[in-house]
C-alpha atoms as a PDB file:
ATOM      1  CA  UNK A   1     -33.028  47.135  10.978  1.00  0.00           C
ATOM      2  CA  UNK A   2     -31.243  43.843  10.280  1.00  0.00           C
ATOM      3  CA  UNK A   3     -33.236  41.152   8.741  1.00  0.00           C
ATOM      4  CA  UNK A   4     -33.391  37.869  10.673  1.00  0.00           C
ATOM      5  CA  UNK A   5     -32.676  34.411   8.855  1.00  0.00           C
ATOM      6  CA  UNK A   6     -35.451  31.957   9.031  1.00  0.00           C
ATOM      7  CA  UNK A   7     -34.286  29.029   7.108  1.00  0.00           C
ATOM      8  CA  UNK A   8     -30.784  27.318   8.123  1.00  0.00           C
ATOM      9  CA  UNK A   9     -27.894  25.168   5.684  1.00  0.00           C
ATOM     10  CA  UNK A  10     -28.493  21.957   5.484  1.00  0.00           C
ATOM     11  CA  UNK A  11     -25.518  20.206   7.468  1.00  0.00           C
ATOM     12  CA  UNK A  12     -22.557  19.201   5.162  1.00  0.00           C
ATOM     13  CA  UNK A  13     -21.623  14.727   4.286  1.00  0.00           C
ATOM     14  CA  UNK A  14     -18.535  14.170   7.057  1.00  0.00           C
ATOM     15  CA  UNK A  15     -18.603  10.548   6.455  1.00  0.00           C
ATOM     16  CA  UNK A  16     -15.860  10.044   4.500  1.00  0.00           C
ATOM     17  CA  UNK A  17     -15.478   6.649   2.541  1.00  0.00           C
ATOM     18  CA  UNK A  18     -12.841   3.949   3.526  1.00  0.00           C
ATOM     19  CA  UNK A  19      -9.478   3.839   2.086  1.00  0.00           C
ATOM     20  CA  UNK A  20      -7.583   1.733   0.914  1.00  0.00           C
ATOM     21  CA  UNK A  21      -4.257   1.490   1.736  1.00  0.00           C
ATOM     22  CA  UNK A  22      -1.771   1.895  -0.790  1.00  0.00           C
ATOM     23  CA  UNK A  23       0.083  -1.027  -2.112  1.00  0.00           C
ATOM     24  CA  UNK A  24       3.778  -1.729  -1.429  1.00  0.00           C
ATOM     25  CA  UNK A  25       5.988  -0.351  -4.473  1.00  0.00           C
ATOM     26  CA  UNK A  26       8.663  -3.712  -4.510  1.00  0.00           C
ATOM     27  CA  UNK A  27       6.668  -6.340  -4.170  1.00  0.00           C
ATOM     28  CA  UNK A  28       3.310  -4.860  -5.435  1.00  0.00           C
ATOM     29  CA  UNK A  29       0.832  -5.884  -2.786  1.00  0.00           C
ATOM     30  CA  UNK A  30       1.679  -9.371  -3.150  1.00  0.00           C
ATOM     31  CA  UNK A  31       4.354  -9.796  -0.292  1.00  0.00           C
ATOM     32  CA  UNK A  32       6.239 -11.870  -2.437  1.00  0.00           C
ATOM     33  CA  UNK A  33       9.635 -10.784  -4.395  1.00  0.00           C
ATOM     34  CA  UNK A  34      11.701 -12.921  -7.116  1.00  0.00           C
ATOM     35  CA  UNK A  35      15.362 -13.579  -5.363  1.00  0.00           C
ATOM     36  CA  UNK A  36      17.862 -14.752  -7.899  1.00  0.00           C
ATOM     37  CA  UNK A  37      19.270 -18.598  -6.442  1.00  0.00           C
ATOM     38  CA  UNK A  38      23.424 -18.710  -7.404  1.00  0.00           C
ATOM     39  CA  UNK A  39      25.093 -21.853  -7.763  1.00  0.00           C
ATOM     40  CA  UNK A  40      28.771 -23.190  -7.956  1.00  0.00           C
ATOM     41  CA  UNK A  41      31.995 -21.750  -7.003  1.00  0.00           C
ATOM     42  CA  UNK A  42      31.830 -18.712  -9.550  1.00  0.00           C
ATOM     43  CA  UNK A  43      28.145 -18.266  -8.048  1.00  0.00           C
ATOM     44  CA  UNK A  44      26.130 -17.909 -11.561  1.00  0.00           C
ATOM     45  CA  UNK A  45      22.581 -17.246 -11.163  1.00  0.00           C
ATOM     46  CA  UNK A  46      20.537 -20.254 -12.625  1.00  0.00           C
ATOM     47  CA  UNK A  47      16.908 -19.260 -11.389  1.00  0.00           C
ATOM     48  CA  UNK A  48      14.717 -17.707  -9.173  1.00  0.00           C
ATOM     49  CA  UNK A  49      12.472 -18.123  -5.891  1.00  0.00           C
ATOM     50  CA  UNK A  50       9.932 -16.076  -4.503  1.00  0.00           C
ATOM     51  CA  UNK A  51      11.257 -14.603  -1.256  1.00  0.00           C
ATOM     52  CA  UNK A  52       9.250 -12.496   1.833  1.00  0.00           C
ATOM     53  CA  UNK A  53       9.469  -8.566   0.777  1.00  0.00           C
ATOM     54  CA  UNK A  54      11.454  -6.683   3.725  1.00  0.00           C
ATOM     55  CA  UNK A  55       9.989  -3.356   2.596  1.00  0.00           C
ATOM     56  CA  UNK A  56       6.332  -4.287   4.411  1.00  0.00           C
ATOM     57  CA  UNK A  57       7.571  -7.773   5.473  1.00  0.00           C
ATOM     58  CA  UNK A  58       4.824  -9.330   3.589  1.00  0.00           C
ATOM     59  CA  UNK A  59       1.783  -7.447   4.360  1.00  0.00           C
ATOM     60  CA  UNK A  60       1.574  -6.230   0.774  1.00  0.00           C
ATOM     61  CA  UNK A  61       0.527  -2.892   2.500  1.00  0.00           C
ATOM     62  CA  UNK A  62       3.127   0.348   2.111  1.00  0.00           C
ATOM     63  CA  UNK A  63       4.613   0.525   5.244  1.00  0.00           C
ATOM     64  CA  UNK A  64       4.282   4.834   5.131  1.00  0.00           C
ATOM     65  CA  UNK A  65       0.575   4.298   4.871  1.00  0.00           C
END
């Protein structure tokens, strides 16, 4: 004769916990990448600007995630 069960599992956690999403690898999470500014007629680079990131187009946020 088969025994019957009297006491069930407790139910498993689902909640999961938010993620975060991953940061952008160029700019990293800031939106923001250094362009190089060129002047004159041989175009030498003399300094830099910050510029929008075109990888997440400055969300900061990897666009894959």
């Amino acid at each position: 004769m088969a025994t019957i069960r009297t006491t069930t599992k407790t139910p498993k956690k689902t909640t999961t916990d938010p993620v975060e999403p991953a940061s952008c690898q160029p700019c990293g999470g800031s939106g923001n990448v250094a362009i190089t500014v060129r002047v004159g007629r041989k175009r030498r680079p003399v300094g830099q600007q910050d510029g929008l990131c075109l990888n997440c187009l400055g969300e900061g946020t990897a666009p894959d995630a």
